[in-house]
N, C-alpha and C. Protein backbone atom coordinates (compact mmCIF):
# COMPACT_ATOMS: atom_id res chain seq x y z
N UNK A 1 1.86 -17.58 -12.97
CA UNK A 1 2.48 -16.61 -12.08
C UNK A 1 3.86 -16.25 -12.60
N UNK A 2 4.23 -15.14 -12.67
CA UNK A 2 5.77 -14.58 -13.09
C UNK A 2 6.63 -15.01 -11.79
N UNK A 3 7.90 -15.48 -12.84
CA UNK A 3 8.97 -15.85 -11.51
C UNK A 3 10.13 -14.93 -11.54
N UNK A 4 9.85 -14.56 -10.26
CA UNK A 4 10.78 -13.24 -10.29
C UNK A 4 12.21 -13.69 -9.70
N UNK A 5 13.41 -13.21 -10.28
CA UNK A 5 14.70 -13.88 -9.90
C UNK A 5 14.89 -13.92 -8.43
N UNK A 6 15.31 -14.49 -8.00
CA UNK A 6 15.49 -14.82 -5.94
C UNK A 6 16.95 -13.60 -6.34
N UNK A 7 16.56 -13.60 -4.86
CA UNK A 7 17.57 -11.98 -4.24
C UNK A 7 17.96 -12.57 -3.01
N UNK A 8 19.13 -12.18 -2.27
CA UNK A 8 19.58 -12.34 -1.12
C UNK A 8 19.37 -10.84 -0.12
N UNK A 9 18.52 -9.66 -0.91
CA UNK A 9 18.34 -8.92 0.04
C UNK A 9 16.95 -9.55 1.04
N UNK A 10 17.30 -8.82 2.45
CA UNK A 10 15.79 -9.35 3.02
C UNK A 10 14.99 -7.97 3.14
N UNK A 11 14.53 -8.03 2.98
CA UNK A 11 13.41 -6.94 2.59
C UNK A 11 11.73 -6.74 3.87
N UNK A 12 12.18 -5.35 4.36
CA UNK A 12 11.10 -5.25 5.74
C UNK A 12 10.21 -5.00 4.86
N UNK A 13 8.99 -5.68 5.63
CA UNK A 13 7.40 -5.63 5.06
C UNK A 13 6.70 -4.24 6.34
N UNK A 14 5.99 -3.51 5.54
CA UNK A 14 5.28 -2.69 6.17
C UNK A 14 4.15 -2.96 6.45
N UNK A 15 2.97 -2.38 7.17
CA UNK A 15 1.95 -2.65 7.11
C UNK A 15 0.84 -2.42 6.24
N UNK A 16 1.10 -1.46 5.28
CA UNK A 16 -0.08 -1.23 4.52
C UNK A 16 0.35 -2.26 2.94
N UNK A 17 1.51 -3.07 3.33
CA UNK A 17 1.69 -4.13 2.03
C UNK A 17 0.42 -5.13 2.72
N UNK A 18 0.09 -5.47 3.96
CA UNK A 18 -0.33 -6.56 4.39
C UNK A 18 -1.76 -5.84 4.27
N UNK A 19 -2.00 -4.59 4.49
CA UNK A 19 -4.04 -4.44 4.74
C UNK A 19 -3.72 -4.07 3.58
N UNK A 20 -3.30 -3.63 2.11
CA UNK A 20 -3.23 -3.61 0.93
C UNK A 20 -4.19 -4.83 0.39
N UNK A 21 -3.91 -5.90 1.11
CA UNK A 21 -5.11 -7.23 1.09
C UNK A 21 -5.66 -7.25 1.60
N UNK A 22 -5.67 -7.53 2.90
CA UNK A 22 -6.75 -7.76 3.57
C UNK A 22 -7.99 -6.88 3.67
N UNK A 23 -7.49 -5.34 3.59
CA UNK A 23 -8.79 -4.82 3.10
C UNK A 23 -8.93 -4.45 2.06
N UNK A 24 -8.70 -5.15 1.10
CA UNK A 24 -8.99 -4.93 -0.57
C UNK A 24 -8.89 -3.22 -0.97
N UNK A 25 -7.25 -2.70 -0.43
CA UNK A 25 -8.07 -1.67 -0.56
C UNK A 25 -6.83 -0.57 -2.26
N UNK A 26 -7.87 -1.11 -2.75
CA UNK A 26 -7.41 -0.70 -4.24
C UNK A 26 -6.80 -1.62 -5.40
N UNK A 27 -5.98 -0.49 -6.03
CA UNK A 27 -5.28 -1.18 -7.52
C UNK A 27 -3.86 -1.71 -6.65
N UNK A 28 -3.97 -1.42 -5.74
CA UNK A 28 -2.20 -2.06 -5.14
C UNK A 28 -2.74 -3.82 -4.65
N UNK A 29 -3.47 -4.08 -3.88
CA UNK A 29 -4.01 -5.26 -3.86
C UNK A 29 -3.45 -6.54 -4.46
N UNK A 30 -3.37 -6.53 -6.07
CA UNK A 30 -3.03 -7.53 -6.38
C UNK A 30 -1.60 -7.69 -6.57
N UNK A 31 -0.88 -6.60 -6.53
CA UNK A 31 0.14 -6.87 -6.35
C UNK A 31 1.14 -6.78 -5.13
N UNK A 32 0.03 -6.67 -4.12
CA UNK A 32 1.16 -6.89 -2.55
C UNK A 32 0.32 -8.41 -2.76
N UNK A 33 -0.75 -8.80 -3.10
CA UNK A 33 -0.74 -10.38 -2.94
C UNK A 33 0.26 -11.08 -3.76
N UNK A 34 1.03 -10.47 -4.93
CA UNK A 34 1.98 -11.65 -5.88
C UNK A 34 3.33 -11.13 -4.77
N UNK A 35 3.13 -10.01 -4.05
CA UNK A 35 4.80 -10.01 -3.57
C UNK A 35 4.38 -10.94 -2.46
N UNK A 36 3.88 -10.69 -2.04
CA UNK A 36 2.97 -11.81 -0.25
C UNK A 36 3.61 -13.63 -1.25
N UNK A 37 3.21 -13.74 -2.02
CA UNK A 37 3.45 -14.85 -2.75
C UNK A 37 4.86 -15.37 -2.53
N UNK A 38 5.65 -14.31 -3.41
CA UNK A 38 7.01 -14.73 -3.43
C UNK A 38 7.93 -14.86 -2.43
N UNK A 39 7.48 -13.53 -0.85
CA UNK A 39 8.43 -14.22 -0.07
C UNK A 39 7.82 -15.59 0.38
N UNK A 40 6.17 -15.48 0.60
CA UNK A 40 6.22 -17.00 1.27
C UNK A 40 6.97 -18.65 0.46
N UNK A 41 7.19 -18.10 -1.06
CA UNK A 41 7.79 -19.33 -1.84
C UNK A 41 9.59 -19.14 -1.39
N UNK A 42 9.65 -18.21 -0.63
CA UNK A 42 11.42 -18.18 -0.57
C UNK A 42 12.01 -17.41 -1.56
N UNK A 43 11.22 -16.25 -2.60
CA UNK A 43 12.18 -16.03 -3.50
C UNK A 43 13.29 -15.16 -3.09
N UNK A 44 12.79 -14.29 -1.98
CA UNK A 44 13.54 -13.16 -1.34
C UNK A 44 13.29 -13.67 0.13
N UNK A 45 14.36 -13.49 1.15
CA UNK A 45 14.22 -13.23 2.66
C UNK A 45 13.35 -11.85 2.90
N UNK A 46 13.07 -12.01 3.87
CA UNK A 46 11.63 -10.95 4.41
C UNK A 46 11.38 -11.31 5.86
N UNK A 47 11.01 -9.88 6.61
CA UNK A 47 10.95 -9.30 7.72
C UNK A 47 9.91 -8.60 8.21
N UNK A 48 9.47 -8.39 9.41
CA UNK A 48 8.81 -7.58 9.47
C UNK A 48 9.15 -7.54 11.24
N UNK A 49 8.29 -6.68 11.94
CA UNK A 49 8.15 -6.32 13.36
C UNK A 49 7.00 -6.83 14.07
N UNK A 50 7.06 -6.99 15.27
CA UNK A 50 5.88 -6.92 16.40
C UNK A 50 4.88 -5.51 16.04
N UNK A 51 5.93 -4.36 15.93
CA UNK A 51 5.20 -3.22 15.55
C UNK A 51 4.54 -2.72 14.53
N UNK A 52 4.80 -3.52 13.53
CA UNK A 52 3.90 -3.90 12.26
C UNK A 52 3.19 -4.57 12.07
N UNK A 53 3.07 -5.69 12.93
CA UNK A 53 1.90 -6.85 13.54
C UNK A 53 0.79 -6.34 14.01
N UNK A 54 1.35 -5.40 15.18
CA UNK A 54 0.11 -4.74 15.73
C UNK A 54 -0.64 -3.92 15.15
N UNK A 55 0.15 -3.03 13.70
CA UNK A 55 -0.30 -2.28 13.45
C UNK A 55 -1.45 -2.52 12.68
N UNK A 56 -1.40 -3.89 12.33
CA UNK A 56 -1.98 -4.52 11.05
C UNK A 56 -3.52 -5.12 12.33
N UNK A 57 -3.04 -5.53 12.90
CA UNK A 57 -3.73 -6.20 13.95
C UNK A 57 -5.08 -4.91 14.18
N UNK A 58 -4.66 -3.65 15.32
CA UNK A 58 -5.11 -2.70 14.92
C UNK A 58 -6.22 -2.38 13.92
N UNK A 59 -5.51 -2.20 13.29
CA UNK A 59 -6.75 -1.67 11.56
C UNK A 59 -7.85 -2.73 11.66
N UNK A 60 -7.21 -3.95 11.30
CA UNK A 60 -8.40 -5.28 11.21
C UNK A 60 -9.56 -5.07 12.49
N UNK A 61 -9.11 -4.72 13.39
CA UNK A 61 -9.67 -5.12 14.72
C UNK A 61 -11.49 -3.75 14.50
N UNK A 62 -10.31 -2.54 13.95
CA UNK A 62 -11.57 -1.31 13.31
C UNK A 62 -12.08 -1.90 12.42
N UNK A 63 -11.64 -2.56 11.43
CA UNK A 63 -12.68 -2.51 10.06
C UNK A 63 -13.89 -3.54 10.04
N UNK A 64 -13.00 -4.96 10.96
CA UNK A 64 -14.08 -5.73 11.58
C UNK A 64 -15.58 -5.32 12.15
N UNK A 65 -14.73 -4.48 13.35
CA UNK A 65 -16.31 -3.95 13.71
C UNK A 65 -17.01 -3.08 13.07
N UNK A 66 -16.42 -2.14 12.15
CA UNK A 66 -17.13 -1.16 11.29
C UNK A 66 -17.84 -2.28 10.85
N UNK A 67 -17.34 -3.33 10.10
CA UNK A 67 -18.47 -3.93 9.21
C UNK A 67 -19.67 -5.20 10.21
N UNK A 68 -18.75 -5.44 11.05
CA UNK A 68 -19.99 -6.15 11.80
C UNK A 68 -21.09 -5.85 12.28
N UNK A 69 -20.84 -4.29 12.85
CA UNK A 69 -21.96 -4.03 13.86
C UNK A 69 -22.70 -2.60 13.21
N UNK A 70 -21.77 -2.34 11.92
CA UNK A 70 -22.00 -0.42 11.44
C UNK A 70 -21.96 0.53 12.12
N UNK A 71 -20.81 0.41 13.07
CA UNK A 71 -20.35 1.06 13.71
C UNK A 71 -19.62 2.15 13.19
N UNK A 72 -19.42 3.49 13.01
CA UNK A 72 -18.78 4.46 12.82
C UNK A 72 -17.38 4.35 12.86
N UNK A 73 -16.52 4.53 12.08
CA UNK A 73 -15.02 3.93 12.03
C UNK A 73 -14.86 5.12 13.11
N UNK A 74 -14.45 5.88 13.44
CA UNK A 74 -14.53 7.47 14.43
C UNK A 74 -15.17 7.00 15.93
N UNK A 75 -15.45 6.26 15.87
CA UNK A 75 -16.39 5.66 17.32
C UNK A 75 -15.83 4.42 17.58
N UNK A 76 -15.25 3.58 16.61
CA UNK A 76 -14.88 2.42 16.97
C UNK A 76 -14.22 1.47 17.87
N UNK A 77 -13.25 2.16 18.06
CA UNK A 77 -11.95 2.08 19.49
C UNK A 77 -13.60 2.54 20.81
N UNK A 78 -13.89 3.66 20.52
CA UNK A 78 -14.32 3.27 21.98
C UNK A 78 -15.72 2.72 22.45
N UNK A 79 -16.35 1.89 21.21
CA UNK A 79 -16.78 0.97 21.13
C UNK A 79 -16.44 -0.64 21.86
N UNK A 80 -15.37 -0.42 20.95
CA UNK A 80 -14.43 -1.89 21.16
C UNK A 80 -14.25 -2.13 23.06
N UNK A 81 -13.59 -0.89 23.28
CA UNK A 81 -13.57 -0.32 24.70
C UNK A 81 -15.10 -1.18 25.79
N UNK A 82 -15.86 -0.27 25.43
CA UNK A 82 -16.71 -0.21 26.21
C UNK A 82 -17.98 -1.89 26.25
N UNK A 83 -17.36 -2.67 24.66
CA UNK A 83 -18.44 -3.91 24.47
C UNK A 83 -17.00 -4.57 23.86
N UNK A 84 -16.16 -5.23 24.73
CA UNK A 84 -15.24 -6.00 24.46
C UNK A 84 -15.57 -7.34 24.32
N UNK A 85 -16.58 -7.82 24.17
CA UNK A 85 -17.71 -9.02 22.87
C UNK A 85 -17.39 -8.28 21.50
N UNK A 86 -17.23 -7.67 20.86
CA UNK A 86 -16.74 -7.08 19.86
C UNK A 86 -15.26 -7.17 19.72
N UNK A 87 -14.57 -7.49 20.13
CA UNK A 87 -13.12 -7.90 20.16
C UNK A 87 -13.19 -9.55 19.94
N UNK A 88 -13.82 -9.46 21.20
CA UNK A 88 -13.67 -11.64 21.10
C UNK A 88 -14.02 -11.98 20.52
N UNK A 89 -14.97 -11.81 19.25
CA UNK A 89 -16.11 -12.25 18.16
C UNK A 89 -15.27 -11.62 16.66
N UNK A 90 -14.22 -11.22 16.97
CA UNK A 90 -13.36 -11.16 15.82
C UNK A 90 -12.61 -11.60 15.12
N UNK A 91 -13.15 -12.78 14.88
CA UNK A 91 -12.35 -14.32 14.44
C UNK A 91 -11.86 -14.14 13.49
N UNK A 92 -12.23 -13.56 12.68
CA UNK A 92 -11.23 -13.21 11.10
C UNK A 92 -10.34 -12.65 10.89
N UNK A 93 -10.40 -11.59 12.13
CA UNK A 93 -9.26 -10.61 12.25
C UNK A 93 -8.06 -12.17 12.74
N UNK A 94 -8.10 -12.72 13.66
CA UNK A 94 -7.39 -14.22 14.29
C UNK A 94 -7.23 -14.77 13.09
N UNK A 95 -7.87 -15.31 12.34
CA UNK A 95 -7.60 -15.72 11.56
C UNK A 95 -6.69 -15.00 10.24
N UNK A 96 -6.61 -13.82 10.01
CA UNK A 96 -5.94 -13.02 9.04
C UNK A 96 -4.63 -13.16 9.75
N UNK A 97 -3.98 -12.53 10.90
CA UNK A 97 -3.23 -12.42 11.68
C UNK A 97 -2.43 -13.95 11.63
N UNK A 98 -2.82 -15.57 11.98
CA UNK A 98 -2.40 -16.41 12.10
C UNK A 98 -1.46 -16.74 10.52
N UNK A 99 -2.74 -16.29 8.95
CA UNK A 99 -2.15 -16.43 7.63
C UNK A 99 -0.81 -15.65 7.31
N UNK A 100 -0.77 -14.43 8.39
CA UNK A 100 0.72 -13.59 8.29
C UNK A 100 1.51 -14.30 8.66
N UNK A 101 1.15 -14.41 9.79
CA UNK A 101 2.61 -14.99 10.87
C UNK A 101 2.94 -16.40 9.92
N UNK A 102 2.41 -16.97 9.31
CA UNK A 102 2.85 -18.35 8.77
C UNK A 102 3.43 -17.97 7.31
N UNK A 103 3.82 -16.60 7.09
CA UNK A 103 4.49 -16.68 6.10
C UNK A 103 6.08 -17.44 6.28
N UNK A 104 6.45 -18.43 5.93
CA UNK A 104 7.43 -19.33 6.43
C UNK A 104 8.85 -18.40 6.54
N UNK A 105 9.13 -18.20 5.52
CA UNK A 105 10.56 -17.20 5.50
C UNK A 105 10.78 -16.07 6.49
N UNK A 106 9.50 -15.50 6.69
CA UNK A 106 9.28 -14.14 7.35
C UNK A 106 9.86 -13.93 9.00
N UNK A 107 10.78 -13.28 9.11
CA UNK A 107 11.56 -13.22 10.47
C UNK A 107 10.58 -11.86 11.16
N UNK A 108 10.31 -12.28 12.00
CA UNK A 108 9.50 -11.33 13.03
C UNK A 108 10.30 -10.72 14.39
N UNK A 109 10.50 -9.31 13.81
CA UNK A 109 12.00 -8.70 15.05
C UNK A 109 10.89 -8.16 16.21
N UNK A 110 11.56 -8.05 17.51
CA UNK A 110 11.17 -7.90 18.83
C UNK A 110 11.65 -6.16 18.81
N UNK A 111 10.80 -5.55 19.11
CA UNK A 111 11.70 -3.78 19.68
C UNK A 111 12.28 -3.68 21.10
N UNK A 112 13.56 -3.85 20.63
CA UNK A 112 14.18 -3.96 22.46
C UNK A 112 14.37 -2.01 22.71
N UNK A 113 14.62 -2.15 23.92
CA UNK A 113 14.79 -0.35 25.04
C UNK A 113 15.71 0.18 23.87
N UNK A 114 16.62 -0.82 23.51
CA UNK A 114 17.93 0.13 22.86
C UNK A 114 17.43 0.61 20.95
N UNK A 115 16.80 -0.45 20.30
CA UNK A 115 16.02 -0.25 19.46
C UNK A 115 14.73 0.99 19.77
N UNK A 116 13.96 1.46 20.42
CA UNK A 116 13.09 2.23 20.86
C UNK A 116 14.37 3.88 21.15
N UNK A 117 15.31 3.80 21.51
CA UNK A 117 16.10 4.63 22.19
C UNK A 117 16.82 5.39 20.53
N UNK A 118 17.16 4.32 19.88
CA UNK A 118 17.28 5.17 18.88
C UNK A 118 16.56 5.15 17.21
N UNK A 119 14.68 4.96 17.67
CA UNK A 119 14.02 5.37 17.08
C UNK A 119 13.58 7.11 17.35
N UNK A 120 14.08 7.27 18.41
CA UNK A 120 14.24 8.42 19.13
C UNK A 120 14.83 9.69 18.02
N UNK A 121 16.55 9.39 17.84
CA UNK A 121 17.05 9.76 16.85
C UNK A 121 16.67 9.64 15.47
N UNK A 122 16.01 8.48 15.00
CA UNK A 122 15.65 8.60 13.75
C UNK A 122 14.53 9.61 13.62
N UNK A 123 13.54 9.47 14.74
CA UNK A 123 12.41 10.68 14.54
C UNK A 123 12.95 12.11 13.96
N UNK A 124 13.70 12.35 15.04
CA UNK A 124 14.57 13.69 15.00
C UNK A 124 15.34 13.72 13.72
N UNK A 125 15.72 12.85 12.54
CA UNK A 125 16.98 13.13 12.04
C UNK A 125 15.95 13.59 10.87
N UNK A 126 14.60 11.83 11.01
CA UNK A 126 14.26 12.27 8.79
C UNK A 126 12.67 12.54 9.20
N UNK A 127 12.24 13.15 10.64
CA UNK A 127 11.00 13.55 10.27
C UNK A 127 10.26 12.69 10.82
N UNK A 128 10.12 10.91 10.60
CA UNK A 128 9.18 10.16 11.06
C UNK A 128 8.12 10.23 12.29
N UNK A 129 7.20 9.63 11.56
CA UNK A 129 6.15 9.46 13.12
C UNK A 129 7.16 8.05 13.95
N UNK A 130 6.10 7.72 15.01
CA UNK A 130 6.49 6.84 15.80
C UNK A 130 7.14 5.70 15.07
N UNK A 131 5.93 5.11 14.60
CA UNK A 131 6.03 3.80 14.31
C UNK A 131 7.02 3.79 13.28
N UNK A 132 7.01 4.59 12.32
CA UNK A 132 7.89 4.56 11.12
C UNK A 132 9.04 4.71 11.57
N UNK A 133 9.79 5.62 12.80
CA UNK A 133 11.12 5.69 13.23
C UNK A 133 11.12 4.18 13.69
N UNK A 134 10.55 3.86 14.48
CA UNK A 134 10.10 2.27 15.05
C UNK A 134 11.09 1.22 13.96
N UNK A 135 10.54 1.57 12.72
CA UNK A 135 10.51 0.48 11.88
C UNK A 135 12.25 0.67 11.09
N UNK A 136 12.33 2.12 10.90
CA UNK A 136 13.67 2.35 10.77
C UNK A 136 14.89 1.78 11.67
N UNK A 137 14.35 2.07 12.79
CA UNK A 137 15.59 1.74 14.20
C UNK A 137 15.67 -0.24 13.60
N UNK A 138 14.41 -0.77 13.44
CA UNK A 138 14.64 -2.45 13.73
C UNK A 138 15.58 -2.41 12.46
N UNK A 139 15.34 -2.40 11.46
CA UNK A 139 15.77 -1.89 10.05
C UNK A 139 17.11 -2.25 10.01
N UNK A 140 17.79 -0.89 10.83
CA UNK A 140 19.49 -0.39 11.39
C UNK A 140 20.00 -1.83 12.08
N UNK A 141 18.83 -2.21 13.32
CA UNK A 141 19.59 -3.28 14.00
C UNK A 141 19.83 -4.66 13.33
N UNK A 142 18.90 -4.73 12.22
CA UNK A 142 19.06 -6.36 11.96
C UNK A 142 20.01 -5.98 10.25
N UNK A 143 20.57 -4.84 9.76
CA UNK A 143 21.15 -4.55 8.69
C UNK A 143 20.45 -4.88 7.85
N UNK A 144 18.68 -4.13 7.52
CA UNK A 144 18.13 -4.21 6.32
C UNK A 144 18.15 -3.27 5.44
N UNK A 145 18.05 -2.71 4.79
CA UNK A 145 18.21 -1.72 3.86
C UNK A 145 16.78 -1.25 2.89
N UNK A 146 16.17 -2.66 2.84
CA UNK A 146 14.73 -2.70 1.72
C UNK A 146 13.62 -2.43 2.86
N UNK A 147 12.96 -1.82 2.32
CA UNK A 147 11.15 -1.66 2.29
C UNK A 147 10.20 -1.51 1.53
N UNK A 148 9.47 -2.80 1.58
CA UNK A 148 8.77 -2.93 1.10
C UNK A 148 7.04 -2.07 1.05
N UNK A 149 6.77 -1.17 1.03
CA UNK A 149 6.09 0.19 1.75
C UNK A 149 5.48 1.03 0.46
N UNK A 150 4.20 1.10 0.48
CA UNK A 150 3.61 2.48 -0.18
C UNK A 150 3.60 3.92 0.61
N UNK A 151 4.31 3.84 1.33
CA UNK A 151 4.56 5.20 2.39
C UNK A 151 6.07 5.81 1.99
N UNK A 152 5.41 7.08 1.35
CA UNK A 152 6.88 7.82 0.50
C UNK A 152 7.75 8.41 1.71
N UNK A 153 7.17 8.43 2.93
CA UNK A 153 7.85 8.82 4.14
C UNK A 153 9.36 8.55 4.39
N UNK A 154 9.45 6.98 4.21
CA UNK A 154 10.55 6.20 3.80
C UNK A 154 11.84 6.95 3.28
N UNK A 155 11.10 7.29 1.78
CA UNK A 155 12.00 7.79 0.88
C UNK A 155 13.15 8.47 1.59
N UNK A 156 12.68 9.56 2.54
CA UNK A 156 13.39 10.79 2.90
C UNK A 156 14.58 10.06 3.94
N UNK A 157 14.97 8.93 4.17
CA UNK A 157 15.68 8.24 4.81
C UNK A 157 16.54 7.89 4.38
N UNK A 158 17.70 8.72 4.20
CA UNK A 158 19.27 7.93 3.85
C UNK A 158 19.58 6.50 4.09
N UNK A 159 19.89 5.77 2.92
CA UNK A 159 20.55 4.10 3.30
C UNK A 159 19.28 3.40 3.04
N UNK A 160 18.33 3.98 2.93
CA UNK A 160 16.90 3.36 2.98
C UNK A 160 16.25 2.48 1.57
N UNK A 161 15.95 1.90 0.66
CA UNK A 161 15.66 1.54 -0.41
C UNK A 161 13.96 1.59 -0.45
N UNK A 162 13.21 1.97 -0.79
CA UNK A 162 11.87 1.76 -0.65
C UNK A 162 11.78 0.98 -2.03
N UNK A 163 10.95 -0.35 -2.04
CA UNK A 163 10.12 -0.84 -3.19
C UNK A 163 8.80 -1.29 -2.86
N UNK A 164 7.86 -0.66 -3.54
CA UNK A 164 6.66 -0.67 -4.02
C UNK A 164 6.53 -2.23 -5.08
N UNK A 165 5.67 -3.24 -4.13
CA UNK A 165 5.08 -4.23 -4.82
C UNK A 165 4.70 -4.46 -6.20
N UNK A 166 4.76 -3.28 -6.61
CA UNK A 166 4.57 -3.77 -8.09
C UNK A 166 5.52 -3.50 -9.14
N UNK A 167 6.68 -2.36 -8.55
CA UNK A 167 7.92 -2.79 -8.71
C UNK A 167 8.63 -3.93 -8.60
N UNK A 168 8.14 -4.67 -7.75
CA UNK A 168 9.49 -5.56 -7.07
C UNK A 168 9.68 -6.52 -8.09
C-alpha cells in the first residue's frame, strides 16, 4: 500500500466517495477504498455529516432491494413504502452503514436550525441543491475547507478545495 504523507487538514467525505464502494460503481472504486484506508489509519482527520449518512443510507436501502427482489430502481421507494419487510431484511445495507460509522478518526457533524438557515444562503450564492448547500453550511461551521467529492458542483464554491480520491 502507498503511504501517503499525514496532513493536518480534515477533509469532509461526501457520499458518492462511500457508494463509490459499496456499489462497485466503476474505475473510482479502488481508489475511494485506498482513501477510505488512510483516514481510517489516521493519515488525515476526516468528517462527514448525518446528511451524508443518510444519503448513503438511502441509495443502499434502493440498490438492496433492486437486487433482492428485481424490483425496478423507479418503483423502489414505493415498494419499500408499501412492503416494509423489505427494509427490515436489509441487513447489509446495517451492516455497510455500521463499517462507516467505525471509521475511527471520522467526526460525524449534527445539522443544527442555524447550520440549515445558512445552507439557505449557500443555495442562493453558488447554485447548490439541498444537500450539497447542507454539506457546505456544516463545512463553514466546523472550519473545513477539503472535499473529498467526485461532484464538480463543489468546485463553483469559493474557499472550497475539492479532492478527488485518486488525487489525494
Amino acid at each position: 500500500m502507498e503511504v501517503r504523507p499525514r496532513s493536518d487538514a480534515t477533509v469532509f467525505i461526501d457520499a458518492n466517495i462511500f457508494l463509490n464502494i459499496v456499489l462497485s460503481a466503476g474505475k473510482n472504486a479502488a481508489a475511494c477504498t485506498r482513501f477510505l484506508e488512510d483516514a481510517d489509519a489516521g493519515i488525515f482527520p476526516c468528517a462527514t455529516s448525518v446528511i451524508v449518512l443518510n444519503e448513503v443510507l438511502h441509495r443502499l436501502l434502493i440498490a438492496s432491494v433492486v437486487r433482492s427482489s428485481g424490483i425496478a430502481p423507479e418503483s423502489a421507494i414505493r415498494q419499500m413504502k408499501l412492503h416494509p419487510e423489505l427494509v427490515r431484511e436489509a441487513e447489509t445495507v446495517r451492516e455497510v452503514m455500521e463499517d462507516i460509522r467505525s471509521i475511527r478518526p471520522m467526526n460525524v457533524y449534527g445539522i443544527s436550525p442555524t447550520t440549515f438557515e445558512r445552507s439557505l444562503s449557500v443555495m442562493q450564492e453558488w447554485g447548490l441543491l439541498g444537500n450539497d448547500a447542507l454539506h457546505v453550511a456544516c463545512m463553514e461551521e466546523h472550519s473545513i475547507d477539503v472535499i473529498a467529492t467526485y461532484d464538480r458542483d463543489f468546485s463553483r464554491v469559493a474557499g472550497i478545495n475539492v479532492r478527488k480520491p485518486d488525487e489525494h
